[in-house]
N, C-alpha and C. Protein backbone atom coordinates (compact mmCIF):
# COMPACT_ATOMS: atom_id res chain seq x y z
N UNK A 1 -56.03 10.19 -45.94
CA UNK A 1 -55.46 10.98 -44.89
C UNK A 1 -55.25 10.14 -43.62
N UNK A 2 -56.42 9.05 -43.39
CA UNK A 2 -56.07 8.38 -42.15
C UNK A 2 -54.59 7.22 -42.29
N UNK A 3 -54.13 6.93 -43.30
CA UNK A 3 -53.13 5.84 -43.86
C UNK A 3 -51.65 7.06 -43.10
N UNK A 4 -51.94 8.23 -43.70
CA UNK A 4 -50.49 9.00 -43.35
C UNK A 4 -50.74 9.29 -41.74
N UNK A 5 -51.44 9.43 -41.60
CA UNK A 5 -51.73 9.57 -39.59
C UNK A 5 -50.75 8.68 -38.83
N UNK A 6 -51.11 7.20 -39.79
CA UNK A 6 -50.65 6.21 -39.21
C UNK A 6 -49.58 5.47 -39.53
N UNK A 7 -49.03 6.05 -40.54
CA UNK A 7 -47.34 6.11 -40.97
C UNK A 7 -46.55 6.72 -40.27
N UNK A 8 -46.99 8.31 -39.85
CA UNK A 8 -46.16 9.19 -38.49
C UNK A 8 -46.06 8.30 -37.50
N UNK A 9 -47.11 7.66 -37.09
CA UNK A 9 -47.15 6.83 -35.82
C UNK A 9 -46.36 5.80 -35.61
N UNK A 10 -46.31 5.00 -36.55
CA UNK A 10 -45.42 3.67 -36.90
C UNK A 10 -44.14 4.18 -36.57
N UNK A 11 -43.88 5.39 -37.82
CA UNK A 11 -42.13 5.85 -37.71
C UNK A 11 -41.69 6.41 -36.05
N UNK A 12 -42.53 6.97 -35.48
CA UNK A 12 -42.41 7.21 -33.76
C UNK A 12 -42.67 5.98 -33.00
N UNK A 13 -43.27 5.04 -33.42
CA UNK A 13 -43.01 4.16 -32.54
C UNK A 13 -41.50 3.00 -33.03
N UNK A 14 -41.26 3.45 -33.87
CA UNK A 14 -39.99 2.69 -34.12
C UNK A 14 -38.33 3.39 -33.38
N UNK A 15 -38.90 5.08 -33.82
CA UNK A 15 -38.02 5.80 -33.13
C UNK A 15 -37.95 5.32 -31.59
N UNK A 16 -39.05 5.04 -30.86
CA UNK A 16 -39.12 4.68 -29.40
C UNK A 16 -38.37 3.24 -29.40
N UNK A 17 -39.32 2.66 -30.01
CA UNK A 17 -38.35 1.61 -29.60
C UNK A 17 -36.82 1.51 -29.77
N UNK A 18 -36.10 2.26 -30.44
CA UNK A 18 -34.32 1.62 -31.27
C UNK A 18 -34.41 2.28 -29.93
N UNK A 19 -34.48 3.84 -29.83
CA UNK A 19 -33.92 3.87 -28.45
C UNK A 19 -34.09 3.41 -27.26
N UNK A 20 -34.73 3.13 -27.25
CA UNK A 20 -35.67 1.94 -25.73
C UNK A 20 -34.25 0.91 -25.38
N UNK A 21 -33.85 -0.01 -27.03
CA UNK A 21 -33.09 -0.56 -27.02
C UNK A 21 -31.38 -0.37 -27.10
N UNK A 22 -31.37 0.59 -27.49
CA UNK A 22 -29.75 1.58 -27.21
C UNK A 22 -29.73 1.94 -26.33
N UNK A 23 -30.78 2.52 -25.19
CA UNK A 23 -30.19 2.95 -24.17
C UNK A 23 -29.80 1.51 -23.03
N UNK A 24 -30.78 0.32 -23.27
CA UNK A 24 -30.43 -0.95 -22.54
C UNK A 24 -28.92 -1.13 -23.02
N UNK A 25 -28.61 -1.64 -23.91
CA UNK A 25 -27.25 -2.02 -24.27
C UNK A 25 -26.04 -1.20 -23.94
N UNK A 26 -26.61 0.08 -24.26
CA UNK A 26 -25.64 0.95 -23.54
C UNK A 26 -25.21 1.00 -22.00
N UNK A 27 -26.55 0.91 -21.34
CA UNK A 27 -26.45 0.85 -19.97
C UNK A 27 -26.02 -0.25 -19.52
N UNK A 28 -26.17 -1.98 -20.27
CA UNK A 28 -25.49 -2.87 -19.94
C UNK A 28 -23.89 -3.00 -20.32
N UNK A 29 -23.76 -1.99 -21.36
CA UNK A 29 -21.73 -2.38 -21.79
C UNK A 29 -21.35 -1.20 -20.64
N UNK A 30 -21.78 -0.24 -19.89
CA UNK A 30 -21.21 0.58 -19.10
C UNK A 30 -21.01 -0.50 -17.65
N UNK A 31 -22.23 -1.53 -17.39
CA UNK A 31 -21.74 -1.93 -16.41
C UNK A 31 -21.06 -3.29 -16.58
N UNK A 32 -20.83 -3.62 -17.82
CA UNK A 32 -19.63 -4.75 -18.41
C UNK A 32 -18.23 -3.93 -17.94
N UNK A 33 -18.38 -2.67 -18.44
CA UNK A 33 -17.11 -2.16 -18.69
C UNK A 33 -16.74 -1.74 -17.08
N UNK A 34 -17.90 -1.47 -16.06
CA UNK A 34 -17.09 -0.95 -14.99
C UNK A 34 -16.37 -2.56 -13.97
N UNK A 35 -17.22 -3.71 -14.47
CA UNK A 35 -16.95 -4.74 -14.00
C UNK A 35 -15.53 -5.42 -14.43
N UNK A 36 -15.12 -5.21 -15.43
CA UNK A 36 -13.73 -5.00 -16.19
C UNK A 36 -12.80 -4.64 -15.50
N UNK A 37 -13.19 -3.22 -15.02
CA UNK A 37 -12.13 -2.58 -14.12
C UNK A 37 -11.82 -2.72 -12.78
N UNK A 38 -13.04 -3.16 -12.24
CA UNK A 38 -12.78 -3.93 -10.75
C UNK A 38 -12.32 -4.81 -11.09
N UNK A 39 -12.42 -5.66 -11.92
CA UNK A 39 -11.59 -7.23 -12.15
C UNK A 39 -9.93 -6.98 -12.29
N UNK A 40 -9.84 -6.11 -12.85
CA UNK A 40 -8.55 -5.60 -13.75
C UNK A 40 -7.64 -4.99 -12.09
N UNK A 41 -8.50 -4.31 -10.85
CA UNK A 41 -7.55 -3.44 -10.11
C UNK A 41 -7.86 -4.69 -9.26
N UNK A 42 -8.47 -5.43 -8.87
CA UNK A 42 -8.15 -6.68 -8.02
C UNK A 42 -7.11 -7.64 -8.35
N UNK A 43 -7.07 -7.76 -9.44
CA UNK A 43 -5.84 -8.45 -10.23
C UNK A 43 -4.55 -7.92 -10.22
N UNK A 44 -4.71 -6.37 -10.35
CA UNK A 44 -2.77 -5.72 -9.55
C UNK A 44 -3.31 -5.63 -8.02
N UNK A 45 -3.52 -5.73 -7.19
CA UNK A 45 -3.74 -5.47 -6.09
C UNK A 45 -3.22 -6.70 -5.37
N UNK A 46 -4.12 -8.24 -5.82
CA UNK A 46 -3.07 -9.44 -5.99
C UNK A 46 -1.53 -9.40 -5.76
N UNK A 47 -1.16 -9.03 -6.77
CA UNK A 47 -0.26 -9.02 -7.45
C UNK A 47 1.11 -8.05 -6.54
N UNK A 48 0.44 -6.94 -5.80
CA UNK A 48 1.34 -6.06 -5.29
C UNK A 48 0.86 -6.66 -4.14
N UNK A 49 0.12 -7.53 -3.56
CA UNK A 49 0.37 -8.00 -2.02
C UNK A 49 1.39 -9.00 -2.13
N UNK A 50 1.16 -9.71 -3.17
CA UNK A 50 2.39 -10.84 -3.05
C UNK A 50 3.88 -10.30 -2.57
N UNK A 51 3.82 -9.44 -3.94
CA UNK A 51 5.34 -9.04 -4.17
C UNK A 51 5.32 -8.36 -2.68
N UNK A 52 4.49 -7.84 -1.95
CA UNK A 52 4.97 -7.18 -0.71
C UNK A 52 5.49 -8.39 0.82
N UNK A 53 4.27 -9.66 0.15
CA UNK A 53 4.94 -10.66 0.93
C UNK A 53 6.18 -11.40 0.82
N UNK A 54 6.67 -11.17 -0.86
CA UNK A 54 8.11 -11.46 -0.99
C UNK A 54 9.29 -10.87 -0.32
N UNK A 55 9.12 -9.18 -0.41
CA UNK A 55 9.38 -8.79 0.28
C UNK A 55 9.50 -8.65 1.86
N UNK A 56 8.70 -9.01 2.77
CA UNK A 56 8.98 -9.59 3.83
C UNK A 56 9.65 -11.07 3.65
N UNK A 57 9.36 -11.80 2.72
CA UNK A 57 10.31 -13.13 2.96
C UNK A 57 12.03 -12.78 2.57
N UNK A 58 12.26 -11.63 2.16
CA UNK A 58 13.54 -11.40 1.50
C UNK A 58 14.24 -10.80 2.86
N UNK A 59 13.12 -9.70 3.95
CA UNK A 59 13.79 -9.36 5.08
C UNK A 59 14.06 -10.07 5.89
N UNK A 60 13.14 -11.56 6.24
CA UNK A 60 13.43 -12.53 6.94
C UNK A 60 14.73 -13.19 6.40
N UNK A 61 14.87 -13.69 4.98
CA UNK A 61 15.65 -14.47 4.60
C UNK A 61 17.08 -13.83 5.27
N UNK A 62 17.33 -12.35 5.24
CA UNK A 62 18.56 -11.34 5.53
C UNK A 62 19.07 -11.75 6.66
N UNK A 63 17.71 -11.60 7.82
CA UNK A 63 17.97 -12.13 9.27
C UNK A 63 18.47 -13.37 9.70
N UNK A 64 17.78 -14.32 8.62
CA UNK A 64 18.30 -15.30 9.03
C UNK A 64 19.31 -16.04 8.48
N UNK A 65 20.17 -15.34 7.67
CA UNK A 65 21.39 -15.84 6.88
C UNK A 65 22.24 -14.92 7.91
N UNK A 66 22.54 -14.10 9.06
CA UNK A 66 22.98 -13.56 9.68
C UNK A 66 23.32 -12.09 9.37
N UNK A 67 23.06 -11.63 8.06
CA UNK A 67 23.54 -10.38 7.90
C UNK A 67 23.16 -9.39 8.77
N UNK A 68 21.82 -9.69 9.35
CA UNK A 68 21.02 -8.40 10.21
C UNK A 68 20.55 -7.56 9.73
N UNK A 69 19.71 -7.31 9.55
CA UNK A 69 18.53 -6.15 9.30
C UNK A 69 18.89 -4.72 10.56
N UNK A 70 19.38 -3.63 9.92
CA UNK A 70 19.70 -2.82 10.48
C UNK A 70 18.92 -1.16 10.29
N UNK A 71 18.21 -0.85 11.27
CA UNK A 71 17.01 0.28 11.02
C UNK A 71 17.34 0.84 9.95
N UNK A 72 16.92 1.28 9.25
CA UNK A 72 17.08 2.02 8.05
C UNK A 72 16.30 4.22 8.18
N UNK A 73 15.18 3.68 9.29
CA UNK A 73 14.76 5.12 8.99
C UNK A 73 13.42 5.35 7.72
N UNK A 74 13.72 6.54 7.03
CA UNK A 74 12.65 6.65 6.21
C UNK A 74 12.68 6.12 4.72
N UNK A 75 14.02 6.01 4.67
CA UNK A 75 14.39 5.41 3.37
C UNK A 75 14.32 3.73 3.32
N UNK A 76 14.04 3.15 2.08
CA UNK A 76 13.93 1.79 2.41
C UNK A 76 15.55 1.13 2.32
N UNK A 77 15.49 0.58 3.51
CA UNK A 77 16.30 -0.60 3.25
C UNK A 77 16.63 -1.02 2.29
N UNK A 78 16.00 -2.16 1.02
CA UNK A 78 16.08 -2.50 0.05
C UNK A 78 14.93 -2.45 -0.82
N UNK A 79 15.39 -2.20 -2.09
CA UNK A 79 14.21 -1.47 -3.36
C UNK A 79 14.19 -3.13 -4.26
N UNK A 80 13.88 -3.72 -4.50
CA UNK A 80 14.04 -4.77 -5.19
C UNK A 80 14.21 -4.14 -6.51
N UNK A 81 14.75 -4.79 -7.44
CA UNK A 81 14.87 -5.12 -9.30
C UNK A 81 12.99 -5.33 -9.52
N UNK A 82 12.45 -5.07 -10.78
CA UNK A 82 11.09 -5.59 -11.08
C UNK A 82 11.88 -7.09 -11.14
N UNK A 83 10.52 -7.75 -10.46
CA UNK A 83 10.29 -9.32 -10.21
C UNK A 83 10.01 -9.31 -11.77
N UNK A 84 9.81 -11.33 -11.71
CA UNK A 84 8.98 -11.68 -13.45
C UNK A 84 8.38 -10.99 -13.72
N UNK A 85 7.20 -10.68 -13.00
CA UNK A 85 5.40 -10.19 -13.62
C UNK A 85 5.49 -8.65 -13.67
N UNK A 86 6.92 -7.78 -13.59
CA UNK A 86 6.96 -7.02 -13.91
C UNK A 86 6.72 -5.79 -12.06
N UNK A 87 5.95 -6.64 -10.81
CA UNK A 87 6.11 -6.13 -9.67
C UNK A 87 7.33 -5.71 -9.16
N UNK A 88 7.25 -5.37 -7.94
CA UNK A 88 8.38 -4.60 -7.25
C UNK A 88 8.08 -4.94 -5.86
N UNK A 89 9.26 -4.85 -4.48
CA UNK A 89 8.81 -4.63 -3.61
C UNK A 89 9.89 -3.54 -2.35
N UNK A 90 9.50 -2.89 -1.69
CA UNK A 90 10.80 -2.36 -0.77
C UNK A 90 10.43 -2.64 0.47
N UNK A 91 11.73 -2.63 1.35
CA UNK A 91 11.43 -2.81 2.80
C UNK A 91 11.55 -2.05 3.69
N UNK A 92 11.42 -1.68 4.75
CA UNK A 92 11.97 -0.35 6.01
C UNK A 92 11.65 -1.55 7.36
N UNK A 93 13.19 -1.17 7.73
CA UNK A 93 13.16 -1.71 9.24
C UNK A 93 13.21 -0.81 10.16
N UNK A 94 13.03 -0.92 11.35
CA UNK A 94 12.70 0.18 12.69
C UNK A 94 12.78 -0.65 14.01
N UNK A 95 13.57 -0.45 14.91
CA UNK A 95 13.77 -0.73 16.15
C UNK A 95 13.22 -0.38 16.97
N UNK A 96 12.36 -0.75 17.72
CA UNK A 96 11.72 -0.05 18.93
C UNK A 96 11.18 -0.88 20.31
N UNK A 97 11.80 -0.74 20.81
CA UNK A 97 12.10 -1.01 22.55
C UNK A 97 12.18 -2.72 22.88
N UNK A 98 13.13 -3.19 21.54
CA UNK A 98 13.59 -4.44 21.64
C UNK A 98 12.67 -4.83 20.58
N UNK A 99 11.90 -4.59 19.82
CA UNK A 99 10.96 -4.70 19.11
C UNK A 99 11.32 -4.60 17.84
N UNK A 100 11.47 -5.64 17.02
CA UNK A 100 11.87 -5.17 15.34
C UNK A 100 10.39 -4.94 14.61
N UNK A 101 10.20 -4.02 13.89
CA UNK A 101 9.29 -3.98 12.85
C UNK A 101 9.70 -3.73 11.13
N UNK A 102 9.27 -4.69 10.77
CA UNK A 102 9.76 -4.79 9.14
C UNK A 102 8.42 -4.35 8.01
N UNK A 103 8.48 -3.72 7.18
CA UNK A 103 6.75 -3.23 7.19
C UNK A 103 7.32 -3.32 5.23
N UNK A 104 7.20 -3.92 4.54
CA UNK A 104 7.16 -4.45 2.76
C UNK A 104 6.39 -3.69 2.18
N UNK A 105 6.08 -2.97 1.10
CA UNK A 105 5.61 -2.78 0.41
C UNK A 105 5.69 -2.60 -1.01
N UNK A 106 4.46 -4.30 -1.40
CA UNK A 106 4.38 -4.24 -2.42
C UNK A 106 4.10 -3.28 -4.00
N UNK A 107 4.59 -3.33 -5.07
CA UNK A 107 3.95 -2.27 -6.25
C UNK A 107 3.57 -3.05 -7.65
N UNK A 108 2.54 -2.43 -7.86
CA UNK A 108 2.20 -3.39 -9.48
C UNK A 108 1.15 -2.65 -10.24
N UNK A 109 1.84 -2.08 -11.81
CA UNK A 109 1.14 -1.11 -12.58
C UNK A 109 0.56 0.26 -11.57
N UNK A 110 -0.18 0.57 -10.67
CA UNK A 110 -0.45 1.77 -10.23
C UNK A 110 -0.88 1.38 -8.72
N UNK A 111 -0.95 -0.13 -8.49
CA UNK A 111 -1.33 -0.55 -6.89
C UNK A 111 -0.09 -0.93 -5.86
N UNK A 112 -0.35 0.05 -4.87
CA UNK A 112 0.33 -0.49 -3.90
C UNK A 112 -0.11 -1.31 -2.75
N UNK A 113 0.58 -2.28 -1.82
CA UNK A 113 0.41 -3.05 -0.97
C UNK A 113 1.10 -3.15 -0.07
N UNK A 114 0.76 -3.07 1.56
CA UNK A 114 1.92 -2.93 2.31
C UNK A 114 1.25 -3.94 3.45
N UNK A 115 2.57 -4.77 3.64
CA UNK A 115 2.40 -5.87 5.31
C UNK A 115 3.16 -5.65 6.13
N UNK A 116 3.36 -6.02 7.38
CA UNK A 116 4.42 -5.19 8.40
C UNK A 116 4.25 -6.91 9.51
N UNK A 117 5.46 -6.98 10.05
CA UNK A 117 5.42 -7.93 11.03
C UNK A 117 6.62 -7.39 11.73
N UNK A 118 6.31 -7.97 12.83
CA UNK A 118 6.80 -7.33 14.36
C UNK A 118 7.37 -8.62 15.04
N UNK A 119 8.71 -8.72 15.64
CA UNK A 119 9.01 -9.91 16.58
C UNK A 119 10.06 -9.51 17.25
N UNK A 120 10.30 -9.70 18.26
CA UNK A 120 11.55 -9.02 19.24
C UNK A 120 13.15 -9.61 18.30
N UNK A 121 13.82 -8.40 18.87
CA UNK A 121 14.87 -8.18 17.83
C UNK A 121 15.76 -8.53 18.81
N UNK A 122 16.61 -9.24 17.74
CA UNK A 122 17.31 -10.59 17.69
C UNK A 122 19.07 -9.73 18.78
């Protein structure tokens, strides 16, 4: 009778332990997996600041090939084509009290990015 006492015991302490050890692994692939995803939205986030700085280099380039950048309002100015990597960027210009403001914003998979620069208008 004392041999089966200590067979229950064995099989509960085995039960303790697998789970002891499933719940570690588990709890370490949850924070693999949330580290994944910060890696993954820093990587479009990248990605849509650029394209938003392209976008300001595309409003400069306008200005300074002479066409002029002319307020646009709420609608953007220009919507770009998707770039290579599959980004985007649009622009909005605004006039204000001799003051140009050009404000880009970048897009990539679900992140957006926006830069704005200001210099007296031309």
């Amino acid at each position: 009778m004392n041999q089966n006492n200590q067979q229950g015991i064995t099989l509960l302490l085995t039960i303790v332990v697998i789970s002891l050890g499933l719940t570690v692994v588990l709890g370490l692939a949850n924070i693999f997996l949330n580290e994944l995803i910060i890696a993954r939205s820093a990587n479009d986030a990248t990605i849509a600041f650029y394209a938003a700085d392209a976008g300001i280099e595309h409003a400069l380039l306008v200005e300074r090939q002479g066409a002029g950048l002319a307020p646009c309002g709420a609608s953007p100015c220009y919507s770009s084509p998707p770039l290579t990597n599959g980004a985007t960027f649009e622009y909005y210009v605004t006039d204000n009290a001799g003051t140009r403001l050009v404000k880009a914003v970048g897009s990539f998979s679900e992140t957006n990015r926006a830069l704005e620069i200001s210099y007296p208008a031309p």
